[in-house]
PDB file of N, CA and C in Angstrom:
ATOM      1  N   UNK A   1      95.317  60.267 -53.116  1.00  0.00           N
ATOM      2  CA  UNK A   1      95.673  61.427 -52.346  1.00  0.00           C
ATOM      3  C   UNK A   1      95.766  61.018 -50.868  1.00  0.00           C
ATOM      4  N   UNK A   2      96.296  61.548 -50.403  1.00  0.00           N
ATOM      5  CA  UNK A   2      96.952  61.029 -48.639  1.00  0.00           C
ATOM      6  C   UNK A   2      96.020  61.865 -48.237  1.00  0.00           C
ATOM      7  N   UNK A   3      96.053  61.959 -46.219  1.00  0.00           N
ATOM      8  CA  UNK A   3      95.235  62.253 -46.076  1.00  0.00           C
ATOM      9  C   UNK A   3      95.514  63.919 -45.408  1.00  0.00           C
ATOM     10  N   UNK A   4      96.900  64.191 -45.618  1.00  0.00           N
ATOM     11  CA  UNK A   4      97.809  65.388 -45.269  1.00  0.00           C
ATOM     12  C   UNK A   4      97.352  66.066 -46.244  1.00  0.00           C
ATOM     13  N   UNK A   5      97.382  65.520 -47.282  1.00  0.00           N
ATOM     14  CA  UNK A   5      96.996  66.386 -49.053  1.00  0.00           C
ATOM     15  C   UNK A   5      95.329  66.830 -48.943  1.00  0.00           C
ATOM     16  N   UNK A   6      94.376  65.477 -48.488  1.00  0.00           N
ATOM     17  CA  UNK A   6      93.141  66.259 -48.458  1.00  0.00           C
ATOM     18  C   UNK A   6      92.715  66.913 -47.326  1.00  0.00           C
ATOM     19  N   UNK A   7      93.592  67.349 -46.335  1.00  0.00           N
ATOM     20  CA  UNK A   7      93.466  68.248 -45.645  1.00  0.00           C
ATOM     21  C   UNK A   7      94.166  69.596 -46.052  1.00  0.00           C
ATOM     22  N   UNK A   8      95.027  69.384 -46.971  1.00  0.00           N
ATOM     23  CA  UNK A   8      95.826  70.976 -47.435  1.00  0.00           C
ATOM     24  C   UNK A   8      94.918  71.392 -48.621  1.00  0.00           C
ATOM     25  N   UNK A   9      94.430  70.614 -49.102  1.00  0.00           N
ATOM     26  CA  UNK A   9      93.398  71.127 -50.164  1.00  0.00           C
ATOM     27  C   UNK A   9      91.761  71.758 -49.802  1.00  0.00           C
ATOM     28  N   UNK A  10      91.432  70.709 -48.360  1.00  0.00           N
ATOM     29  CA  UNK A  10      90.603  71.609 -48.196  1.00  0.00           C
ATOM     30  C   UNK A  10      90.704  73.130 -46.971  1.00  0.00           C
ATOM     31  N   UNK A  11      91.881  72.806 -46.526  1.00  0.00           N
ATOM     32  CA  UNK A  11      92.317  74.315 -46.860  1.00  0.00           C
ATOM     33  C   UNK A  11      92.478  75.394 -47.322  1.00  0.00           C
ATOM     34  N   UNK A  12      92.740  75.118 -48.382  1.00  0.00           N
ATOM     35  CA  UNK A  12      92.909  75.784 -49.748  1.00  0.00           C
ATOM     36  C   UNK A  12      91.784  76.398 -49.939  1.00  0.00           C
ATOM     37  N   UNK A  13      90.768  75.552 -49.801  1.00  0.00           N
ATOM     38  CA  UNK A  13      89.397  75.781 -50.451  1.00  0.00           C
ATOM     39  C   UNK A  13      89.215  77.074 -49.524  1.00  0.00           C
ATOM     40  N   UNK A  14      89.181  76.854 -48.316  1.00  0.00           N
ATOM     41  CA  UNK A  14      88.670  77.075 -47.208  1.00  0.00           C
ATOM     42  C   UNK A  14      88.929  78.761 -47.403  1.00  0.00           C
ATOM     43  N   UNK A  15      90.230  78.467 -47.249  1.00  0.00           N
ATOM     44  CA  UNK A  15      90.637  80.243 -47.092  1.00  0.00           C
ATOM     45  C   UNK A  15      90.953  80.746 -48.611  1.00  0.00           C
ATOM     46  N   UNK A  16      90.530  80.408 -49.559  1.00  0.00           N
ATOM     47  CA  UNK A  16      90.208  81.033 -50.668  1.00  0.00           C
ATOM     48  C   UNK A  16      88.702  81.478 -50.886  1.00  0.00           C
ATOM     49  N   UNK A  17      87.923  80.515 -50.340  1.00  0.00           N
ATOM     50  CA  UNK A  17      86.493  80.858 -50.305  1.00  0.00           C
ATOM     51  C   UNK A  17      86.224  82.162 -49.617  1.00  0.00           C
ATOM     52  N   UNK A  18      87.018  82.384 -48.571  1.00  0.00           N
ATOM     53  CA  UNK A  18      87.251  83.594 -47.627  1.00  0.00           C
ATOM     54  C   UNK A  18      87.666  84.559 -47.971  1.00  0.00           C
ATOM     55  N   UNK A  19      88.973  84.271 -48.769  1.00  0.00           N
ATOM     56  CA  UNK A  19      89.292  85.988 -49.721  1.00  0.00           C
ATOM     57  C   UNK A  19      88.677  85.949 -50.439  1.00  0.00           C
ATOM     58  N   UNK A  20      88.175  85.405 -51.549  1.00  0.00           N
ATOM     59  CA  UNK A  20      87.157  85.967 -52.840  1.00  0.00           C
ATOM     60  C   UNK A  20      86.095  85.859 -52.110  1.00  0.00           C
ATOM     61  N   UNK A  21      85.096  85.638 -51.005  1.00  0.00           N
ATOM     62  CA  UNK A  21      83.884  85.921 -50.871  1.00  0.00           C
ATOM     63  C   UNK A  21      82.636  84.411 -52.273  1.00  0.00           C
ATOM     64  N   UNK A  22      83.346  83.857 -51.895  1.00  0.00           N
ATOM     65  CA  UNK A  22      82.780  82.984 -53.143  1.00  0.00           C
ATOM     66  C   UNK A  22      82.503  81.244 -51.796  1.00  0.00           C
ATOM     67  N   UNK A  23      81.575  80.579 -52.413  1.00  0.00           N
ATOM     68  CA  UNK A  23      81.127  79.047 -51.827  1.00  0.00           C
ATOM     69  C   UNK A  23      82.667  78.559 -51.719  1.00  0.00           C
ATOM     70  N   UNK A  24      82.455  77.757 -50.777  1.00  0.00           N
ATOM     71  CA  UNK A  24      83.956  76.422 -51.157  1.00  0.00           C
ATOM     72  C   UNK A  24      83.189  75.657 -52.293  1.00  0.00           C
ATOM     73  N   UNK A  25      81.961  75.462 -52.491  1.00  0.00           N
ATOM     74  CA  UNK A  25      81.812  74.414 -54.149  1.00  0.00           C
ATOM     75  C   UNK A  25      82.263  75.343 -55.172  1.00  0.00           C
ATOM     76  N   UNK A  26      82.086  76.398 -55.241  1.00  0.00           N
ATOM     77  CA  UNK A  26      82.478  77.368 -56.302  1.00  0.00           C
ATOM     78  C   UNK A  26      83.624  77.224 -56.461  1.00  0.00           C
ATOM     79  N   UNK A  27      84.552  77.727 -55.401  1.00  0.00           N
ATOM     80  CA  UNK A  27      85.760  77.714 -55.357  1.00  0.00           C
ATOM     81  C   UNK A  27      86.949  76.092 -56.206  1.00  0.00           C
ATOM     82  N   UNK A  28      85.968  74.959 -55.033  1.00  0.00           N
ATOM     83  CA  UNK A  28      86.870  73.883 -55.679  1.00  0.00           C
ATOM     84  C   UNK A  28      86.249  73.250 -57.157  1.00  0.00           C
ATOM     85  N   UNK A  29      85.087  73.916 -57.438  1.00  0.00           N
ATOM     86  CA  UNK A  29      84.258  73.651 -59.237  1.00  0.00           C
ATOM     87  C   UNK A  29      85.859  74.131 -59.853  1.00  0.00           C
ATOM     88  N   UNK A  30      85.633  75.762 -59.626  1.00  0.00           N
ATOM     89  CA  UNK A  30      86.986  76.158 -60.292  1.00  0.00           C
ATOM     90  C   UNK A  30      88.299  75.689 -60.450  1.00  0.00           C
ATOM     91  N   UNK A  31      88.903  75.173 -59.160  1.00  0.00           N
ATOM     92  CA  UNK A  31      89.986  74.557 -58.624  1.00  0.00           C
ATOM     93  C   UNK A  31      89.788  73.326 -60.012  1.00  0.00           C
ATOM     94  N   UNK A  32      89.077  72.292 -59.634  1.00  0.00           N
ATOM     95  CA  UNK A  32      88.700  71.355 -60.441  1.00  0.00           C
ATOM     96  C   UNK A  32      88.750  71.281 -61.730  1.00  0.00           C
ATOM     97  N   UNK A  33      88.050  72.068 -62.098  1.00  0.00           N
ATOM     98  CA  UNK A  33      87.724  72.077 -63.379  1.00  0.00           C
ATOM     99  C   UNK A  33      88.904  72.883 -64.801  1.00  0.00           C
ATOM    100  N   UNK A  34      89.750  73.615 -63.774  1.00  0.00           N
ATOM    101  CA  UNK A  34      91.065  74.085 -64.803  1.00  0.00           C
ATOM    102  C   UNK A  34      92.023  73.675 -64.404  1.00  0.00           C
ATOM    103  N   UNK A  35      91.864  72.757 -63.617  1.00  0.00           N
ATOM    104  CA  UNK A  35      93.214  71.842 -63.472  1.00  0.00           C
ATOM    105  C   UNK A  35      94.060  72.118 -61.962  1.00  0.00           C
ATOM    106  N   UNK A  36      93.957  73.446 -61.762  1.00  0.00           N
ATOM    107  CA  UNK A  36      94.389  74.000 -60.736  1.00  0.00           C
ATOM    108  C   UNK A  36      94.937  73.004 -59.656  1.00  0.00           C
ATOM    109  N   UNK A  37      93.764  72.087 -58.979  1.00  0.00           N
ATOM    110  CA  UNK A  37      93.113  71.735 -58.067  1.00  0.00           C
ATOM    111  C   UNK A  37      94.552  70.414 -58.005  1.00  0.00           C
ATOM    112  N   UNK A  38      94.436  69.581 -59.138  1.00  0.00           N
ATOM    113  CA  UNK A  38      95.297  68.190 -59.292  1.00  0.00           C
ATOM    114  C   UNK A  38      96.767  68.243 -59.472  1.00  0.00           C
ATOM    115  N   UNK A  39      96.680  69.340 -60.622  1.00  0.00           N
ATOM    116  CA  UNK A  39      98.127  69.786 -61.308  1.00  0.00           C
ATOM    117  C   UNK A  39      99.005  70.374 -60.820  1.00  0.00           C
ATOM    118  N   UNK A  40      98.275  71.697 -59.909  1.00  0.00           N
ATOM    119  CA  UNK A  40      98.812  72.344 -58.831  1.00  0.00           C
ATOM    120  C   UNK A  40      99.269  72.060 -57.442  1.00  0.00           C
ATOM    121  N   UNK A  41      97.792  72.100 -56.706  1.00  0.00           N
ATOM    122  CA  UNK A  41      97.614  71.821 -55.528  1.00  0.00           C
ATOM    123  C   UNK A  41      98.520  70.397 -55.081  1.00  0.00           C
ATOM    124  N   UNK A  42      97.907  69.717 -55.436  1.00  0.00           N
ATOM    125  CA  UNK A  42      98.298  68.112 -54.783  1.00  0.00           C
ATOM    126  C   UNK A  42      99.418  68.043 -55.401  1.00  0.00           C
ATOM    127  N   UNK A  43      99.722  68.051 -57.021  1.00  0.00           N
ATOM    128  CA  UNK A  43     100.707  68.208 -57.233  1.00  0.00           C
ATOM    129  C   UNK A  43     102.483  68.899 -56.446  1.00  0.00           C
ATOM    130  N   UNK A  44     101.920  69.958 -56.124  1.00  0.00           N
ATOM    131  CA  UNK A  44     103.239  70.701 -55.516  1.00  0.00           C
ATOM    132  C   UNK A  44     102.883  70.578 -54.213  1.00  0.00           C
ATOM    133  N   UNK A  45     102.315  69.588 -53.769  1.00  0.00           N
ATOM    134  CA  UNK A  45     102.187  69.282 -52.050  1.00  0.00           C
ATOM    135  C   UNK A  45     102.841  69.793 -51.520  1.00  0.00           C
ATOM    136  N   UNK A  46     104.251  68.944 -51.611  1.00  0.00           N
ATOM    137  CA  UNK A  46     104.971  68.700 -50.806  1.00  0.00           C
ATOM    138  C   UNK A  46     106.401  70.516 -50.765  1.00  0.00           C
ATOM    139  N   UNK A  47     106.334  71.572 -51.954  1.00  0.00           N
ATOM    140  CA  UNK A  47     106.662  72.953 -51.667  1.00  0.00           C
ATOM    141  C   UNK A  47     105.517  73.772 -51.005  1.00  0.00           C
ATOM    142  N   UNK A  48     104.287  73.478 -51.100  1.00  0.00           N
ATOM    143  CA  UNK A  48     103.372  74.687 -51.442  1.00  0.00           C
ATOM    144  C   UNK A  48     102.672  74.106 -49.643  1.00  0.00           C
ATOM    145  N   UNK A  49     102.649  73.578 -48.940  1.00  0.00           N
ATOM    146  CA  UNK A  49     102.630  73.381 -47.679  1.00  0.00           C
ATOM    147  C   UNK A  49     103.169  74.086 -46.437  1.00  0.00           C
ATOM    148  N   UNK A  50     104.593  74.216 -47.485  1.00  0.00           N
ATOM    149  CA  UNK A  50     105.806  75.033 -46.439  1.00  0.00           C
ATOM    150  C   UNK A  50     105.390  76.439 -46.433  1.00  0.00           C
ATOM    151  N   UNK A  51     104.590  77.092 -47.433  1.00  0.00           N
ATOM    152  CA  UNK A  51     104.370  78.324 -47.492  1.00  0.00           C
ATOM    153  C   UNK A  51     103.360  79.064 -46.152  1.00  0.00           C
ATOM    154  N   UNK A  52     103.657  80.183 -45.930  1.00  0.00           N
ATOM    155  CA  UNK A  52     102.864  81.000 -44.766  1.00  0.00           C
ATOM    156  C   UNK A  52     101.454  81.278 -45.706  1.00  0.00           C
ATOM    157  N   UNK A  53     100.379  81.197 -44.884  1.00  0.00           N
ATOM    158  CA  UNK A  53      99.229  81.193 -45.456  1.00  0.00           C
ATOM    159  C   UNK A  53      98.953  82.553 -46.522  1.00  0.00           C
ATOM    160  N   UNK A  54      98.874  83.424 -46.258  1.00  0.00           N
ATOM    161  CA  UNK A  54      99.377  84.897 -47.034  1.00  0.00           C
ATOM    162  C   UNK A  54     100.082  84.793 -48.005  1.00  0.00           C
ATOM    163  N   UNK A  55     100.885  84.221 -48.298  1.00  0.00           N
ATOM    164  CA  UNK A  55     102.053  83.832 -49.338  1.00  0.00           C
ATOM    165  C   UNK A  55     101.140  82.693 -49.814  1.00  0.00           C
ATOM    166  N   UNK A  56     100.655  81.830 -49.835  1.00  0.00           N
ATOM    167  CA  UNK A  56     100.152  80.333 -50.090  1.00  0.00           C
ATOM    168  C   UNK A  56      98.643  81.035 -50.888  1.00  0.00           C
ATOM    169  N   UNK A  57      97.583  82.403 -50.168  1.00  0.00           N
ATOM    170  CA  UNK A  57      96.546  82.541 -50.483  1.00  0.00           C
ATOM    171  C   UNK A  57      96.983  83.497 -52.527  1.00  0.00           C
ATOM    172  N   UNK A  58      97.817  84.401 -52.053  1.00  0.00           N
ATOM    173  CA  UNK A  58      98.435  84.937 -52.915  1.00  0.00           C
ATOM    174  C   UNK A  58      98.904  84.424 -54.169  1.00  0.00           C
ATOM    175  N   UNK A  59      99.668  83.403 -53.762  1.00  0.00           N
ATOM    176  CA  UNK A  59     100.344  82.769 -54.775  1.00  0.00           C
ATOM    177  C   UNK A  59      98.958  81.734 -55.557  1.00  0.00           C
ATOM    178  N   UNK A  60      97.945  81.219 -54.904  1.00  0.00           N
ATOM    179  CA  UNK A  60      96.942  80.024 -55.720  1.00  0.00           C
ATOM    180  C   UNK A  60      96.000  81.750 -56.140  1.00  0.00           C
ATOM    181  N   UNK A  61      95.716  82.703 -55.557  1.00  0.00           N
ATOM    182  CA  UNK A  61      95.083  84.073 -56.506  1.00  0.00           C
ATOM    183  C   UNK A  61      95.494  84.495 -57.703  1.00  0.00           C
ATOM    184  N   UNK A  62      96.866  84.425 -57.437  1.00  0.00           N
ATOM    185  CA  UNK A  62      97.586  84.768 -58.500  1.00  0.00           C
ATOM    186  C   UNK A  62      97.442  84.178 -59.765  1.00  0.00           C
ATOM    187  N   UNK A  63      97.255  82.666 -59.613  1.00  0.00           N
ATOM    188  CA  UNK A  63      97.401  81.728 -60.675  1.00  0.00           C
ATOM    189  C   UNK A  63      96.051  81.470 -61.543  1.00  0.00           C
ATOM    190  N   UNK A  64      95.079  81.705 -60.440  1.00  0.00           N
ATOM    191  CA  UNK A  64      93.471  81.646 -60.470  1.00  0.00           C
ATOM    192  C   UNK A  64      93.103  82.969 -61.600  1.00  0.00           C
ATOM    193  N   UNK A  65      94.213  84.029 -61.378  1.00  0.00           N
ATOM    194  CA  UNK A  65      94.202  85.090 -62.347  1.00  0.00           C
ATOM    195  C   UNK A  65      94.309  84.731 -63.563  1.00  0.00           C
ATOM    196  N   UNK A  66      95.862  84.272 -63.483  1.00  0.00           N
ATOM    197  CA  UNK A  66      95.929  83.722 -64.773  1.00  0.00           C
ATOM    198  C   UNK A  66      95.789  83.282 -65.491  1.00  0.00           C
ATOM    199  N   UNK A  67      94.806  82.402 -65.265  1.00  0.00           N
ATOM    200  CA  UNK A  67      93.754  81.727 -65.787  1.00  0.00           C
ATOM    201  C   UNK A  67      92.337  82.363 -66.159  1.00  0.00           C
ATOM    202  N   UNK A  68      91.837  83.413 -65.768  1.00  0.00           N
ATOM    203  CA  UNK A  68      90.873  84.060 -66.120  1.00  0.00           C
ATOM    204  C   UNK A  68      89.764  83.732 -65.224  1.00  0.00           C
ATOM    205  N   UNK A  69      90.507  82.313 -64.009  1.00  0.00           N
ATOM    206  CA  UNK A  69      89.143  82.183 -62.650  1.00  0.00           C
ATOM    207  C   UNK A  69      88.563  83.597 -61.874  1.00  0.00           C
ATOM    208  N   UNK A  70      89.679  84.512 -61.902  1.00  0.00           N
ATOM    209  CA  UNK A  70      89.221  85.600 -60.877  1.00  0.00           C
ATOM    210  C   UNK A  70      89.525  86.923 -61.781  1.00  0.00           C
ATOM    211  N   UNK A  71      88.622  88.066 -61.446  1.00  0.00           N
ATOM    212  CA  UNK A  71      89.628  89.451 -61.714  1.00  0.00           C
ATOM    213  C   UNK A  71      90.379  89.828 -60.926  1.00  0.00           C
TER     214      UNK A  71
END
């Protein structure tokens, strides 16, 4: 992972920990542990960067849903 990527990831963490009210370990356990985190995140670096944070928090909630991480 570069070092652009582990700064957009812990981003990620960052301001997801912030809308759900949840740890950043919680947050990236979850991230981690359903794949989210590798498959997703780092994966779609290089689209999911360009996104406005609101759109970016939304869109990884969304998915976190779908998965059964969040209600």
């Amino acid at each position: 992972m570069s070092k652009r990527e582990v700064e957009f990831v812990t981003y990620c963490i960052g301001n997801l920990s912030e809308r759900l009210g949840r740890s950043q370990t919680e947050i990236y356990n979850l991230l981690a542990r359903s794949g989210i985190l590798q498959d997703y995140i780092v994966a779609s670096y290089d689209v999911l960067h360009t996104f406005g944070k609101d759109y970016l928090m939304e869109d990884l909630i969304g998915y976190m849903r779908e998965k059964k991480l969040v209600a």
